[in-house]
Protein backbone atom coordinates (compact mmCIF):
# COMPACT_ATOMS: atom_id res chain seq x y z
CA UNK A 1 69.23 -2.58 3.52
CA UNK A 2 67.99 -5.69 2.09
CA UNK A 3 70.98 -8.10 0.93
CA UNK A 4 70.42 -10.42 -2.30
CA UNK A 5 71.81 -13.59 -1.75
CA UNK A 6 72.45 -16.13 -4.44
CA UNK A 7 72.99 -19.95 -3.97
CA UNK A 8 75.52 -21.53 -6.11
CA UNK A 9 76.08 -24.89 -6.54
CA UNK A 10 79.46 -25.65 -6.71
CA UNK A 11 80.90 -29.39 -6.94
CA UNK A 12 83.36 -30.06 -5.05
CA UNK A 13 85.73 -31.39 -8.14
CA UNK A 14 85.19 -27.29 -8.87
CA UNK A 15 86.53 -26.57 -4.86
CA UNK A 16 89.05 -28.61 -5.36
CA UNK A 17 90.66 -27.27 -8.47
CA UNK A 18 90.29 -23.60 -7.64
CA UNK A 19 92.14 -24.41 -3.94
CA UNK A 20 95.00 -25.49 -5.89
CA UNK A 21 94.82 -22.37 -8.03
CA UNK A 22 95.08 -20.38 -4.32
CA UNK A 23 97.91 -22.29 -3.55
CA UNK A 24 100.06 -21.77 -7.25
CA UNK A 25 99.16 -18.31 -6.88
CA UNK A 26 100.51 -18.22 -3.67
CA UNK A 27 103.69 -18.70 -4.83
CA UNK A 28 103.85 -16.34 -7.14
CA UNK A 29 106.01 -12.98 -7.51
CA UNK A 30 102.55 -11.22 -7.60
CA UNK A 31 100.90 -12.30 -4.37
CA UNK A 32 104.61 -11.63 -2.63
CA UNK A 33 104.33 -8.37 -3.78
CA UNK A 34 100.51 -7.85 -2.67
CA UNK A 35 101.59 -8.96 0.93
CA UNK A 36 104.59 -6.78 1.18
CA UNK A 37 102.64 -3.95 2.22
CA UNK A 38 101.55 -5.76 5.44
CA UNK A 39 98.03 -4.11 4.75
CA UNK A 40 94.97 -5.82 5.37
CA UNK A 41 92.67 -5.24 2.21
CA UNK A 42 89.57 -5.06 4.80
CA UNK A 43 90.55 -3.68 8.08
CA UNK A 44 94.12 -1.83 6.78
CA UNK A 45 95.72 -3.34 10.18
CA UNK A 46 99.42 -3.23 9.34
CA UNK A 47 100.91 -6.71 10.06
CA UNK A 48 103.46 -9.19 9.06
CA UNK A 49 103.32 -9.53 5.15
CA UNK A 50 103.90 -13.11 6.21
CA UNK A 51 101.28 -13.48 8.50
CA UNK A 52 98.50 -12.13 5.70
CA UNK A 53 96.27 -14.59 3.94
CA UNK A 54 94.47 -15.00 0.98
CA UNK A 55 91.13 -14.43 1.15
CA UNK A 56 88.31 -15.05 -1.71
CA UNK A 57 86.36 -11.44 -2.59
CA UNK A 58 83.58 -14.50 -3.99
CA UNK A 59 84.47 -17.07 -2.08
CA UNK A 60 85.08 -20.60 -3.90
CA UNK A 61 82.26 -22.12 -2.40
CA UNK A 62 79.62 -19.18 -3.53
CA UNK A 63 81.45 -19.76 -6.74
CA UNK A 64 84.63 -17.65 -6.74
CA UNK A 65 87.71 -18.29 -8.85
CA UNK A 66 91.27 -18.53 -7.72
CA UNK A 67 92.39 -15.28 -9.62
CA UNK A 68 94.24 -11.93 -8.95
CA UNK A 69 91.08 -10.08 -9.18
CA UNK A 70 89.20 -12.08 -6.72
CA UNK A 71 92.15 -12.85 -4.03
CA UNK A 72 93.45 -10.13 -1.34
CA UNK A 73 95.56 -10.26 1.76
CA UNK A 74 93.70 -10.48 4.68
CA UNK A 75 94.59 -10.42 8.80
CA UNK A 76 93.63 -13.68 10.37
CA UNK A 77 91.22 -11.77 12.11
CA UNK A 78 89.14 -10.46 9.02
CA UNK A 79 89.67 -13.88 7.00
CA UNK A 80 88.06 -15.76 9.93
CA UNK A 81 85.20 -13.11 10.50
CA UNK A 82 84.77 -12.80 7.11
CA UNK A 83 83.94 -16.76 6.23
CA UNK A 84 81.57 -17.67 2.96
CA UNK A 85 80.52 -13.75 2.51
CA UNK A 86 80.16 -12.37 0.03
CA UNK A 87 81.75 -8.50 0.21
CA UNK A 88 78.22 -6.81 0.51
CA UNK A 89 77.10 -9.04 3.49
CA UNK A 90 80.62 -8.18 5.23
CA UNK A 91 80.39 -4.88 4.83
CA UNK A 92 76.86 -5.34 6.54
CA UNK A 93 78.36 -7.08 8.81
CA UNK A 94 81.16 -5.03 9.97
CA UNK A 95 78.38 -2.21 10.02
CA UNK A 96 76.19 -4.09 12.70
């Protein structure tokens, strides 16, 4: 299967606002309440709600926005793996 992929250019004012977005959100009731499962949204590893992070479904730099529709918890392991892809070339990816 052939992948599209899409360059967006993305300032890095833009980076920089939408990383601080990540981090209010954070701190919010809602994200505490998305980690408390301990469920990572790709691999469904059960871990440490506090050892979960927040990864970007469209990552920032491909243009992704710092809201609850575009943010899940994530292992370490998957957030790493995962980097600037977008979901379809993970998937691909976790396929191979």
């Amino acid at each position: 299967m052939e992948t599209a992929s899409f360059i967006v250019s993305v300032s890095e004012e833009e980076i920089r606002r939408e990383r601080q977005k990540a981090r209010e959100l954070r701190l919010s009731q809602w994200w505490k309440r998305r980690c408390s499962s301990g469920l990572c949204y790709y691999c469904g590893k059960k871990v440490s709600p506090r050892s979960l992070t927040m990864d970007h479904i469209v990552p920032i730099v491909r243009g992704g926005k710092s809201t609850r529709g575009n943010v899940v918890p994530a292992c370490k392991e998957c957030n790493t793996a995962k980097k600037h892809k977008l979901l379809m070339e993970w998937e691909n990816y976790t396929k191979s």
